[in-house]
Protein backbone atom coordinates (compact mmCIF):
# COMPACT_ATOMS: atom_id res chain seq x y z
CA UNK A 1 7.01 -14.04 0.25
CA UNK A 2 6.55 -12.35 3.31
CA UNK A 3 5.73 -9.05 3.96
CA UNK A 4 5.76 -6.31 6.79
CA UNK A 5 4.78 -2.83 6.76
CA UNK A 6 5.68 0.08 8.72
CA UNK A 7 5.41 3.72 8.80
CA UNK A 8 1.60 4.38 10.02
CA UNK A 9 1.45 6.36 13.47
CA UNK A 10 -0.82 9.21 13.99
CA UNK A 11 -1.04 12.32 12.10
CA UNK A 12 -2.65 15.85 11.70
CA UNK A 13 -5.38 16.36 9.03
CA UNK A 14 -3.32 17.89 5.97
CA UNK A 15 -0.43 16.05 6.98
CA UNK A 16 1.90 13.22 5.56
CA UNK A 17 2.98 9.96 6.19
CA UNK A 18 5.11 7.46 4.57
CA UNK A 19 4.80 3.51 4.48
CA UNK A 20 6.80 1.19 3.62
CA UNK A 21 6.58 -2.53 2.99
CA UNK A 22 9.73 -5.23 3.17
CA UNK A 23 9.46 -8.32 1.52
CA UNK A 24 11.52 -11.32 1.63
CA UNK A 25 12.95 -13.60 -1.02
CA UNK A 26 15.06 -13.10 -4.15
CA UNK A 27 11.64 -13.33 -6.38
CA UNK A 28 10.09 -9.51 -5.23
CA UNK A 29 10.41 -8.28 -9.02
CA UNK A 30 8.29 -11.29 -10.29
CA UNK A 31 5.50 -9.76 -8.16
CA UNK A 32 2.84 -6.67 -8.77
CA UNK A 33 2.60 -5.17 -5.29
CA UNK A 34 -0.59 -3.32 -3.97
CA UNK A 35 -2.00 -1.43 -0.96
CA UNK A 36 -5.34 -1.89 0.84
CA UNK A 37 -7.01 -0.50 3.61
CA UNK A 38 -9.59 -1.56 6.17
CA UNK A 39 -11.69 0.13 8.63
CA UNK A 40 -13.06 -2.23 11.56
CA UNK A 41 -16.57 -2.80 10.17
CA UNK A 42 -15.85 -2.71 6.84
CA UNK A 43 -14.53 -4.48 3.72
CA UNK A 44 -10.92 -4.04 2.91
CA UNK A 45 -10.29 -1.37 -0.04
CA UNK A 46 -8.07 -0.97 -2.39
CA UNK A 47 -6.04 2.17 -2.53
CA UNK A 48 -3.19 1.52 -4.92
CA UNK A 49 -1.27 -0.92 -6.94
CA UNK A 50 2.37 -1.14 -9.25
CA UNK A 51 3.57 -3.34 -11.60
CA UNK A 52 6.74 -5.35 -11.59
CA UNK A 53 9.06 -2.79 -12.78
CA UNK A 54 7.25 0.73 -11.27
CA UNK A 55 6.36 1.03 -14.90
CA UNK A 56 2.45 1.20 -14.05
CA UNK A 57 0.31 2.04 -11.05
CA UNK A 58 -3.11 2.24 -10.55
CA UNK A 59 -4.80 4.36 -7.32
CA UNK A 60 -8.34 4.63 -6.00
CA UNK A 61 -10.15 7.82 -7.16
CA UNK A 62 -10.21 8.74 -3.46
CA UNK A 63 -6.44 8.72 -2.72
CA UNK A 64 -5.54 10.04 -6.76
CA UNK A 65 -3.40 13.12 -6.63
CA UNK A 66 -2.53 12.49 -2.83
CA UNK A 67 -1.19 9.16 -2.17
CA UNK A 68 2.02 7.82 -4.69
CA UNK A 69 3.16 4.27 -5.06
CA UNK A 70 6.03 3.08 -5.88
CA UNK A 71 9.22 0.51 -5.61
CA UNK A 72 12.60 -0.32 -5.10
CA UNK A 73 13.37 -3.39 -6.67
CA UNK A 74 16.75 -3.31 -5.05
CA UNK A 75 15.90 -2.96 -1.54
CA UNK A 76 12.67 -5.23 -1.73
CA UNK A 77 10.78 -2.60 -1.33
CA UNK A 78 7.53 -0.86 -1.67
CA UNK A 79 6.58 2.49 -0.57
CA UNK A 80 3.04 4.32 0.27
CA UNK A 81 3.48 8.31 -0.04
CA UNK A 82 0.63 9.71 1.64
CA UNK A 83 0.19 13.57 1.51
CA UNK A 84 -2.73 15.73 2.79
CA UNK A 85 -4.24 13.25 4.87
CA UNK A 86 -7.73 13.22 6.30
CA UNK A 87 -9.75 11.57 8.69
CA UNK A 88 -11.34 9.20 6.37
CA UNK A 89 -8.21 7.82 5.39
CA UNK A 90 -7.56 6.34 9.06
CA UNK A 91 -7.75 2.24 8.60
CA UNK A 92 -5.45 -0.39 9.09
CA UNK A 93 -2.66 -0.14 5.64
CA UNK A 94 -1.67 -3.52 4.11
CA UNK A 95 0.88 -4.46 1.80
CA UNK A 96 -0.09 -7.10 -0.36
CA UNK A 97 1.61 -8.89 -3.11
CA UNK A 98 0.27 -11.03 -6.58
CA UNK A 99 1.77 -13.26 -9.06
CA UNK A 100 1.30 -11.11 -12.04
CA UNK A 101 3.19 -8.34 -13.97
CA UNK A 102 0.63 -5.52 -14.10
CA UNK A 103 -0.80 -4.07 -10.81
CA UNK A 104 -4.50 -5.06 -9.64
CA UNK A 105 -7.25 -3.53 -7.61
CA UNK A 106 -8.83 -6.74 -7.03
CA UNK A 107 -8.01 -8.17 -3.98
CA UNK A 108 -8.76 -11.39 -4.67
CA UNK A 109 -5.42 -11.05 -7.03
CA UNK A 110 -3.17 -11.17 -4.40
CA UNK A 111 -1.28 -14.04 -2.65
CA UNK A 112 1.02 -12.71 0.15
CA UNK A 113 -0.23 -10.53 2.73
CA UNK A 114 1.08 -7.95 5.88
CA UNK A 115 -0.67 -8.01 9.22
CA UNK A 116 -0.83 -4.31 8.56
CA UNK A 117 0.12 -0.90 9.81
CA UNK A 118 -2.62 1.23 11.54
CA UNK A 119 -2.80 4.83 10.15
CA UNK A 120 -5.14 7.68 12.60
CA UNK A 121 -5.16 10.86 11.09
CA UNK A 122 -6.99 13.66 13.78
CA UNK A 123 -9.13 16.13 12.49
């Protein structure tokens, strides 16, 4: 599987952004799908996961009730909503996918990596 995310660019404090995350191959539903994020310095984090089907997602408590995950099977998919931005959410965003079902915030999970999409939101 390979993936590539776009979508990040620079943003406002309070504002939104939205990225997305192609993947390749015929076997995308067979995979839980899951967002990170890394500041230069510092270990990657998890920010948000979904199952196979969209059926189950998990988020970080520091993106819950701003950032939404979720999938289109269809169009090999996977989407990062990001609302009310902040400075402390500015890292590198990847897209990362894992041979299981359910989604996962343990990185270590995960097979198939992005390269990333840089997100700089401006206070």
């Amino acid at each position: 599987v390979q993936l590539v995310e776009s979508g990040g660019g620079l943003v406002q404090a309070g504002g939104s952004l939205r990225l997305y995350c192609a993947a390749s191959g015929r076997t995308f539903r067979s995979y839980a799908m899951g967002w990170f994020r890394q500041v230069p310095g510092k270990e990657r984090e998890f920010v948000a996961a979904i199952s196979w089907n969209g059926g189950s997602t998990n988020y970080a408590d520091s993106v819950k009730g701003r950032f939404t995950i979720s999938r289109d099977n269809a169009k090999n998919t996977v989407y990062l909503q990001m609302n009310s931005l902040q400075p402390e959410d500015t890292a590198v965003y990847y897209c990362a996918a894992a041979t299981l079902l359910q989604p996962t915030g343990w990185s270590s999970n995960y097979n198939y990596w992005g390269r990333g999409t840089q997100v700089t939101v401006s206070s």
